[in-house]
N, C-alpha and C. Protein backbone atom coordinates (compact mmCIF):
# COMPACT_ATOMS: atom_id res chain seq x y z
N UNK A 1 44.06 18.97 -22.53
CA UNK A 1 42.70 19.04 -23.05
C UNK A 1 42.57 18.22 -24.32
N UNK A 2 43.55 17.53 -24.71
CA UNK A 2 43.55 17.17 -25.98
C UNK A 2 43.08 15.68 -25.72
N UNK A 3 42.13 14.95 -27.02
CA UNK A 3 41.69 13.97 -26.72
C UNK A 3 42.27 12.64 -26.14
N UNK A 4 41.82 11.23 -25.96
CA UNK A 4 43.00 10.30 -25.79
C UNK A 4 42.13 9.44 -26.74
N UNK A 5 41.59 9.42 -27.28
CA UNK A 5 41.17 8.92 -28.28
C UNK A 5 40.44 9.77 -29.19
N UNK A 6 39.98 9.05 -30.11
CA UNK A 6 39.19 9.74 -31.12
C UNK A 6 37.54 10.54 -30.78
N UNK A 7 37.38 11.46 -31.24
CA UNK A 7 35.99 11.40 -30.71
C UNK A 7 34.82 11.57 -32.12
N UNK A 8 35.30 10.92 -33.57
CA UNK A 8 34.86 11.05 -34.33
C UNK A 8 35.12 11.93 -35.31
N UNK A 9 34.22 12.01 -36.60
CA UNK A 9 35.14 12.27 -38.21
C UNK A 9 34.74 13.80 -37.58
N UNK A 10 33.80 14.03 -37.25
CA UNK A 10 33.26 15.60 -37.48
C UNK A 10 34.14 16.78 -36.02
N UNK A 11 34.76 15.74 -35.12
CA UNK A 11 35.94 16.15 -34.08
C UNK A 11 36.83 17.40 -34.52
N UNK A 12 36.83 18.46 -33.60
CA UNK A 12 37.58 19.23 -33.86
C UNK A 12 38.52 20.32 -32.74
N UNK A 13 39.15 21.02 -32.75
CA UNK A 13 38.96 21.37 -31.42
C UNK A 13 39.92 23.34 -31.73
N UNK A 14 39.39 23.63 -30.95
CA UNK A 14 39.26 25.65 -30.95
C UNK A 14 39.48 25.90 -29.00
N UNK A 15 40.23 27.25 -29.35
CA UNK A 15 40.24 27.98 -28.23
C UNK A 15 40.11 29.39 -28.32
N UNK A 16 40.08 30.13 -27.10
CA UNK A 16 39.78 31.37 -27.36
C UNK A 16 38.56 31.76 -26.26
N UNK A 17 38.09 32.66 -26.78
CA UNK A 17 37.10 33.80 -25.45
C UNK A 17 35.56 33.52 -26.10
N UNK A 18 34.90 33.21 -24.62
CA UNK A 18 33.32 33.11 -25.26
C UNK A 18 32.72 34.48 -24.25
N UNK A 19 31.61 34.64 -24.58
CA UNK A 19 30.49 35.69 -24.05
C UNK A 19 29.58 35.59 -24.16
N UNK A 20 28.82 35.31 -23.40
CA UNK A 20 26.77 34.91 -23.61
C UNK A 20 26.24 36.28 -22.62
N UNK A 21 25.20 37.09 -23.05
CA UNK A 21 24.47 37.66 -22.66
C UNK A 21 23.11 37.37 -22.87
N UNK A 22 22.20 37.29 -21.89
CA UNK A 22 21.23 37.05 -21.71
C UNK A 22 19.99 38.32 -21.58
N UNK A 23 19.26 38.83 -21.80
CA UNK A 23 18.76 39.71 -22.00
C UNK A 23 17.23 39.42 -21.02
N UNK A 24 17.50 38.80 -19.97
CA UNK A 24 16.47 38.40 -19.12
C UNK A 24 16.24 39.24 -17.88
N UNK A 25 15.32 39.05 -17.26
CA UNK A 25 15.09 39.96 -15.77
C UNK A 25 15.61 39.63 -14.72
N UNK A 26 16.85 39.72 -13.78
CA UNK A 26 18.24 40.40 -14.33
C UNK A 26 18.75 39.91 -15.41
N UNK A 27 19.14 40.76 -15.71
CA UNK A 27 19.96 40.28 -17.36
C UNK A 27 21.13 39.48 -16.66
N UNK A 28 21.65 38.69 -17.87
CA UNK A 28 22.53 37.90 -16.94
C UNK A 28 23.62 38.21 -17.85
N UNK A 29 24.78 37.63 -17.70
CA UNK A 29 26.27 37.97 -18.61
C UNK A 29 27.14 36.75 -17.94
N UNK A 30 28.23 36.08 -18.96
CA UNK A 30 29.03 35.19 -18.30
C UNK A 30 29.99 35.35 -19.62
N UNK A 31 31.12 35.03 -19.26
CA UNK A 31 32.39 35.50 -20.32
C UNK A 31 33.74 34.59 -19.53
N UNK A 32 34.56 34.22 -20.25
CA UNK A 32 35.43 32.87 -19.89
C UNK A 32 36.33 32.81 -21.36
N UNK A 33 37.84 32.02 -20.95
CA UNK A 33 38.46 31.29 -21.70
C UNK A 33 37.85 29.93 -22.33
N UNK A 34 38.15 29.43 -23.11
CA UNK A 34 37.78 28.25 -23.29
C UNK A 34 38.40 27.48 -24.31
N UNK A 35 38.32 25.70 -24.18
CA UNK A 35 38.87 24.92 -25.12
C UNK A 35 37.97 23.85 -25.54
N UNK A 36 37.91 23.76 -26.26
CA UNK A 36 36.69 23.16 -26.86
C UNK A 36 37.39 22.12 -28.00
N UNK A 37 36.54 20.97 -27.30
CA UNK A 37 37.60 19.90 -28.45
C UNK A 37 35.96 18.42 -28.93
N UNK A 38 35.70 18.20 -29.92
CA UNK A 38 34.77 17.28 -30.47
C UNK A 38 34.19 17.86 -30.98
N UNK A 39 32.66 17.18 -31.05
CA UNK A 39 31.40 17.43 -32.15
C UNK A 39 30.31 17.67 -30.88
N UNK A 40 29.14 17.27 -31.27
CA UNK A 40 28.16 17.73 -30.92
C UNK A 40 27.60 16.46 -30.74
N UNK A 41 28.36 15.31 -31.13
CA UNK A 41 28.09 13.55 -30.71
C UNK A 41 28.85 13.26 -29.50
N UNK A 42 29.68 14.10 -29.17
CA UNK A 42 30.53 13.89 -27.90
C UNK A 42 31.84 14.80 -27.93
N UNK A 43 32.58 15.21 -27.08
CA UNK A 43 33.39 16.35 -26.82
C UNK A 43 33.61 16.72 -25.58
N UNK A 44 34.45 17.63 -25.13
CA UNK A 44 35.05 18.09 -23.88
C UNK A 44 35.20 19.51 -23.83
N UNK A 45 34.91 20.31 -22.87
CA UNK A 45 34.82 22.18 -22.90
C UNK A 45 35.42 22.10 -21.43
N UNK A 46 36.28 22.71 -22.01
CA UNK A 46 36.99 23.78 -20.53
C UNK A 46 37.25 24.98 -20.48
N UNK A 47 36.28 25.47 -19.22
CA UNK A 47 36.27 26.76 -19.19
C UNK A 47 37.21 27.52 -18.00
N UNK A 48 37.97 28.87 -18.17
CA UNK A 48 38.60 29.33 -17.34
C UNK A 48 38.92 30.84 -17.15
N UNK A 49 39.30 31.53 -16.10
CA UNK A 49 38.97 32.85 -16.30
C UNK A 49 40.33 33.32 -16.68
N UNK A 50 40.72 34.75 -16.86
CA UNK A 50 41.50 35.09 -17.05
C UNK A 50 42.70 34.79 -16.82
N UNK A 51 42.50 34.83 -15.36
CA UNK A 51 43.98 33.98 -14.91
C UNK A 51 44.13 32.69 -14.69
N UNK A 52 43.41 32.25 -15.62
CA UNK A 52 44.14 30.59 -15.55
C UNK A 52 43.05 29.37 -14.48
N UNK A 53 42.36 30.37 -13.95
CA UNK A 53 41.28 29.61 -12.93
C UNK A 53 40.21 28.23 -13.47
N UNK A 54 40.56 26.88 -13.61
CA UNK A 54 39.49 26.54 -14.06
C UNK A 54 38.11 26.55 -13.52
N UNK A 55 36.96 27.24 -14.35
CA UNK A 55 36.00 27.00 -13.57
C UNK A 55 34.86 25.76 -14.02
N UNK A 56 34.85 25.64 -14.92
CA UNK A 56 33.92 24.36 -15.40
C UNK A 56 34.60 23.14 -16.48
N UNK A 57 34.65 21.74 -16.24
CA UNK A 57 35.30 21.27 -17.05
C UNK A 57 33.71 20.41 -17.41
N UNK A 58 33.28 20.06 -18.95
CA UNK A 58 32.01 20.00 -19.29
C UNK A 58 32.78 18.88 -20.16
N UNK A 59 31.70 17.52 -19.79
CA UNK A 59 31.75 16.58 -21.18
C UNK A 59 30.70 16.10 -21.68
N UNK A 60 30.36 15.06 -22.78
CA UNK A 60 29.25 14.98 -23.66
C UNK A 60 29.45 13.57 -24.40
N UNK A 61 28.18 13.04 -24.60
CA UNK A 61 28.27 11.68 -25.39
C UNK A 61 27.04 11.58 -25.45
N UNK A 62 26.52 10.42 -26.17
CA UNK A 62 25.32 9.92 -26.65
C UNK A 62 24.54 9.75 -24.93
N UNK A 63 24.90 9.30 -24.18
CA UNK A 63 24.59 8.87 -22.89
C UNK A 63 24.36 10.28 -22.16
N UNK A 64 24.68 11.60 -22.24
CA UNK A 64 24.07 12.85 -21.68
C UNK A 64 25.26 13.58 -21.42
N UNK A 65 25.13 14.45 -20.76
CA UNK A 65 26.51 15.44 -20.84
C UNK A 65 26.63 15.40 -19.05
N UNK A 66 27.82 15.48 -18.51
CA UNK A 66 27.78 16.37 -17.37
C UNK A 66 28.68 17.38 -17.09
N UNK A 67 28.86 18.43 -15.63
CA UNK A 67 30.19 19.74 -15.82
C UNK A 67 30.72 19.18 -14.57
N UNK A 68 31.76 19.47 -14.32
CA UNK A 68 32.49 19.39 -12.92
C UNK A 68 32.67 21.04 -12.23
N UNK A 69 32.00 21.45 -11.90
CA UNK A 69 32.75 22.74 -10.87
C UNK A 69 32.50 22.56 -9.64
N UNK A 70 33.25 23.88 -9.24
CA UNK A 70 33.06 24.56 -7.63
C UNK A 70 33.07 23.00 -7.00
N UNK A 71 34.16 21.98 -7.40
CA UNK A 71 34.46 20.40 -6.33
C UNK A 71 33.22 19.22 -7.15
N UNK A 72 31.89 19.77 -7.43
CA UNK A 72 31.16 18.55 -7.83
C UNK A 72 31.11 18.15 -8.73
N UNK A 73 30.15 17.70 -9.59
CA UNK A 73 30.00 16.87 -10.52
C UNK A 73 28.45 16.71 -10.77
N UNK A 74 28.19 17.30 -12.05
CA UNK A 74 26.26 17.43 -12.05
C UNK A 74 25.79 16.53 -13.48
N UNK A 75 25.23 15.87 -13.80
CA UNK A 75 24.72 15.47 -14.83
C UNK A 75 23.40 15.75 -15.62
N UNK A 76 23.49 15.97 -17.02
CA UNK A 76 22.00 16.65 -17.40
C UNK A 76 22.22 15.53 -18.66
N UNK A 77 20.61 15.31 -18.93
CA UNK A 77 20.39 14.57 -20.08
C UNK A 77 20.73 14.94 -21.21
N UNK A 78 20.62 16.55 -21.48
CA UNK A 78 21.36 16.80 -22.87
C UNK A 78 22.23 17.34 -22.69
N UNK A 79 23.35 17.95 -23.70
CA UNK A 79 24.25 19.08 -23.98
C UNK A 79 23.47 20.35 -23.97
N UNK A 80 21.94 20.44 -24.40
CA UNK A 80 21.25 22.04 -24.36
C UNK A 80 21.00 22.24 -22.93
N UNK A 81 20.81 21.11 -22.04
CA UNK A 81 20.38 21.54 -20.65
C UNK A 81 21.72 21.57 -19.79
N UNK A 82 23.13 21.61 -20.56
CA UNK A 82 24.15 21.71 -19.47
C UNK A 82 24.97 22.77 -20.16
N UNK A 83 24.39 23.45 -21.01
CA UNK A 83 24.68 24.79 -21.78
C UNK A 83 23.86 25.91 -20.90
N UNK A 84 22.67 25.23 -21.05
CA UNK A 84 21.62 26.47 -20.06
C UNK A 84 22.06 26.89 -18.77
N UNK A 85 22.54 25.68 -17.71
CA UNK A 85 22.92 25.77 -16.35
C UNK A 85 23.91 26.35 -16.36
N UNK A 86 25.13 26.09 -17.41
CA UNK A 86 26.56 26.78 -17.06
C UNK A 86 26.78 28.10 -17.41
N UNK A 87 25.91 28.40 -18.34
CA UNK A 87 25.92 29.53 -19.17
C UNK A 87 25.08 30.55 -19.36
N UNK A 88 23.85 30.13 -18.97
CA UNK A 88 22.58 30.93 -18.75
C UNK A 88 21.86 30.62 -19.85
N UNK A 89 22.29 30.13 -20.77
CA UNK A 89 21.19 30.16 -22.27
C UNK A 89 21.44 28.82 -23.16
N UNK A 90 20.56 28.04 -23.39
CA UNK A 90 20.89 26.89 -24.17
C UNK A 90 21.38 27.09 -25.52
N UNK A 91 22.51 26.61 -25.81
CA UNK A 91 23.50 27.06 -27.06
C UNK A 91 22.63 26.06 -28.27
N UNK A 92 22.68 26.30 -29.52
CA UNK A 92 22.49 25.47 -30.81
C UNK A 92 24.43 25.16 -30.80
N UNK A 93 24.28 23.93 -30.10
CA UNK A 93 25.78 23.20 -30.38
C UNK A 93 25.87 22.34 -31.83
N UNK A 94 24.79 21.95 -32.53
CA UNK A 94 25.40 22.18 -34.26
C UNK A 94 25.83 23.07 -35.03
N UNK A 95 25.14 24.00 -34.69
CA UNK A 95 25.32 25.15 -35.71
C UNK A 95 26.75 25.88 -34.95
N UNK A 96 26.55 26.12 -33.77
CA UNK A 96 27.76 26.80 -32.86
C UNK A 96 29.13 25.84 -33.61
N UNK A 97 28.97 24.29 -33.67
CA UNK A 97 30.60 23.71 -34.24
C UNK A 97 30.75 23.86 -36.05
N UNK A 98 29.66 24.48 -36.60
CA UNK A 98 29.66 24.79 -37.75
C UNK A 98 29.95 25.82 -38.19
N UNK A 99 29.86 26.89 -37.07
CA UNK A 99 30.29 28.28 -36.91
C UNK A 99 31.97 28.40 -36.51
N UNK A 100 32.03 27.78 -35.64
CA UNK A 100 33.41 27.93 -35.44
C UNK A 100 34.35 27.17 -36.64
N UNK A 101 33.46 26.84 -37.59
CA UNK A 101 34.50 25.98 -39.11
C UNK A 101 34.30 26.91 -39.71
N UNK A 102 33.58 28.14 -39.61
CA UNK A 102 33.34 29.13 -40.21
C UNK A 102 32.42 28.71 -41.60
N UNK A 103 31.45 27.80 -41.64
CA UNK A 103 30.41 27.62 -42.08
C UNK A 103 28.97 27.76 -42.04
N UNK A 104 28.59 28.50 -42.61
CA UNK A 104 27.17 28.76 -42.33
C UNK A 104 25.97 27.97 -41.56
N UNK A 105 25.12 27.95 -40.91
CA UNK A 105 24.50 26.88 -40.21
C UNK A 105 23.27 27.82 -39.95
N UNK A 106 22.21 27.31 -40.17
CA UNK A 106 21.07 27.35 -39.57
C UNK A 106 20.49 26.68 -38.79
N UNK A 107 19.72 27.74 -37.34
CA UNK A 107 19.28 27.01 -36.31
C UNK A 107 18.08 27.76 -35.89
N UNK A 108 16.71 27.44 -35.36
CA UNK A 108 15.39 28.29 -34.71
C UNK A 108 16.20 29.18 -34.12
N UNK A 109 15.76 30.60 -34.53
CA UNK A 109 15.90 31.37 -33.83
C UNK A 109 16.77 31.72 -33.47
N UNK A 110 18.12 31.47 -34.22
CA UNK A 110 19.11 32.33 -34.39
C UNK A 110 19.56 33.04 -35.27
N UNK A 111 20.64 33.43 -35.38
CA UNK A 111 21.13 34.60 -36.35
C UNK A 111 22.18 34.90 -36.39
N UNK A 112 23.49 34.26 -37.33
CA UNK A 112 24.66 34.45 -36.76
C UNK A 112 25.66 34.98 -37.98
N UNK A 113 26.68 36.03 -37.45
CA UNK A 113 27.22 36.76 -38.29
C UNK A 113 29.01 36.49 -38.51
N UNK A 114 29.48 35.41 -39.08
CA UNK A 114 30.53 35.05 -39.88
C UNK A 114 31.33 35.51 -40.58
N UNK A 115 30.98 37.20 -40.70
CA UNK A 115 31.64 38.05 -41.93
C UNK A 115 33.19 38.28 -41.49
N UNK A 116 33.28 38.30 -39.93
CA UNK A 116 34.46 38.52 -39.59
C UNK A 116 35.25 37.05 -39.06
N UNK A 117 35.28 36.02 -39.45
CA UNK A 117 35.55 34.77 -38.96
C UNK A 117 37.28 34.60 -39.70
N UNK A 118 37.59 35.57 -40.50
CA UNK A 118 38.54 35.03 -40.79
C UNK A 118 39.73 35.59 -39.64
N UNK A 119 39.11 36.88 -39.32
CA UNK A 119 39.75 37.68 -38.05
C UNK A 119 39.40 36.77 -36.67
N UNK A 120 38.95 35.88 -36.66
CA UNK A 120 38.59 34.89 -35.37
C UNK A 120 37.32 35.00 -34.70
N UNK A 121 36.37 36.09 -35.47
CA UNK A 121 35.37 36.55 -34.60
C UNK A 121 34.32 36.01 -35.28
N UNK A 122 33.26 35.67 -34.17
CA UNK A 122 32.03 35.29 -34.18
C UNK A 122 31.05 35.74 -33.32
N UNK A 123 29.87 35.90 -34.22
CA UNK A 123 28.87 36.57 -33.28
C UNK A 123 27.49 35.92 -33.66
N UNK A 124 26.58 35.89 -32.95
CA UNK A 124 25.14 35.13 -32.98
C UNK A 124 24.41 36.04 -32.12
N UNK A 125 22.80 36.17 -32.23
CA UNK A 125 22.08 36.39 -31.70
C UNK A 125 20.79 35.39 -31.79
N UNK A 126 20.02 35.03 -30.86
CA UNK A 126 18.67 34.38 -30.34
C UNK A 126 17.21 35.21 -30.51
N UNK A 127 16.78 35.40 -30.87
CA UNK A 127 15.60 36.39 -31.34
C UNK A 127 14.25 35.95 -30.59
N UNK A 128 14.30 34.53 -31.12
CA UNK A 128 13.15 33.88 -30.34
C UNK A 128 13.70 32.00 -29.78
N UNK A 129 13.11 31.75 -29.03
CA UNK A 129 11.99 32.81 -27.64
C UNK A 129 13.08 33.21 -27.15
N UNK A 130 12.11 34.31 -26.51
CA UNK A 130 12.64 35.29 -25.55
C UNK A 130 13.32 33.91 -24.45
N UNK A 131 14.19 35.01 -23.48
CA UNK A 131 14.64 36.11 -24.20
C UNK A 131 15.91 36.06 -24.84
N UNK A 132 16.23 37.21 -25.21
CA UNK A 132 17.18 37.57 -26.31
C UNK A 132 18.73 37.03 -25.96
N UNK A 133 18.95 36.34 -26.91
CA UNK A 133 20.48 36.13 -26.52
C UNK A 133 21.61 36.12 -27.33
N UNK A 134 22.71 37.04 -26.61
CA UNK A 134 23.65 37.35 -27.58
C UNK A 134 25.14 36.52 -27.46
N UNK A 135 25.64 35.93 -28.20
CA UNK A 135 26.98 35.21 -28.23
C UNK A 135 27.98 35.47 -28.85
N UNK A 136 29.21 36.26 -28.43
CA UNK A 136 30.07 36.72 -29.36
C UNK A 136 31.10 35.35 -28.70
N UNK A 137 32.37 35.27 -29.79
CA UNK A 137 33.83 34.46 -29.57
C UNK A 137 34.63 35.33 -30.33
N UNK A 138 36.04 34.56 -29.74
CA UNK A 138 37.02 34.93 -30.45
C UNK A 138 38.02 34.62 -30.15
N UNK A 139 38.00 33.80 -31.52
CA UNK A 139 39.02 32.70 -31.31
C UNK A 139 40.38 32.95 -31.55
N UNK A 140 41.55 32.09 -30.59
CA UNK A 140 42.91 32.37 -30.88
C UNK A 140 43.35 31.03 -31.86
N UNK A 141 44.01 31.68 -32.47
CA UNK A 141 44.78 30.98 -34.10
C UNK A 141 46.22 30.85 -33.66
């Protein structure tokens, strides 16, 4: 998972457990391993379940993002519209790689709680618009 080149100054890369809940009609829930390596100018996410299963390998650049699962290969114009499809809820991927530096970040309509970041944990909530969405991590060191 590690880069083969550079992917820029603000490049970084984290692993560990994500969780998005969605608070919609069905509520939705999705929870995964993950490795997460760049910025929010370009980067690579791989997601996998417990045992080792990959299920989405996701990349990103100025040119649009796309994911590879379940054999295909899908392309979306942004990183927020290939956050929404994989995940159920379009992520704030600035503030989310500012969070995981354990730096404060503001984004519409979120709300995110850092107090425990030195223990690996992170948590956010979405307030508006509906609906509500909750994002915990936790990251391995």
């Amino acid at each position: 998972m590690r880069a083969t080149g550079p992917l820029g100054p603000e490049s970084g890369y984290w692993q560990g457990r994500i969780a998005i809940k969605v608070a919609s009609t069905p509520e939705q829930a999705f929870s995964a391993h993950f490795a997460l390596e760049g910025s929010a100018q370009a980067g690579r996410m791989e997601l996998t379940t417990a045992l080792g299963t990959t299920v989405a390998r996701m990349q990103w650049n100025a040119e649009g993002a796309q994911v590879q699962a379940s054999g295909s290969t899908r392309a979306y114009p942004s990183l927020g519209e290939l956050t929404l499809a994989t995940m159920g809820a379009e992520l704030p991927v600035d503030a989310l790689l500012q969070w995981l530096r354990g730096q404060a970040a503001a984004s519409a309509g979120w709300q995110s709680d850092l107090s425990q970041w030195d223990a690996g944990r992170i948590s956010a909530q979405r307030q508006s618009p509906e609906p509500r969405v909750d994002l915990k991590i936790l990251l391995e060191r």
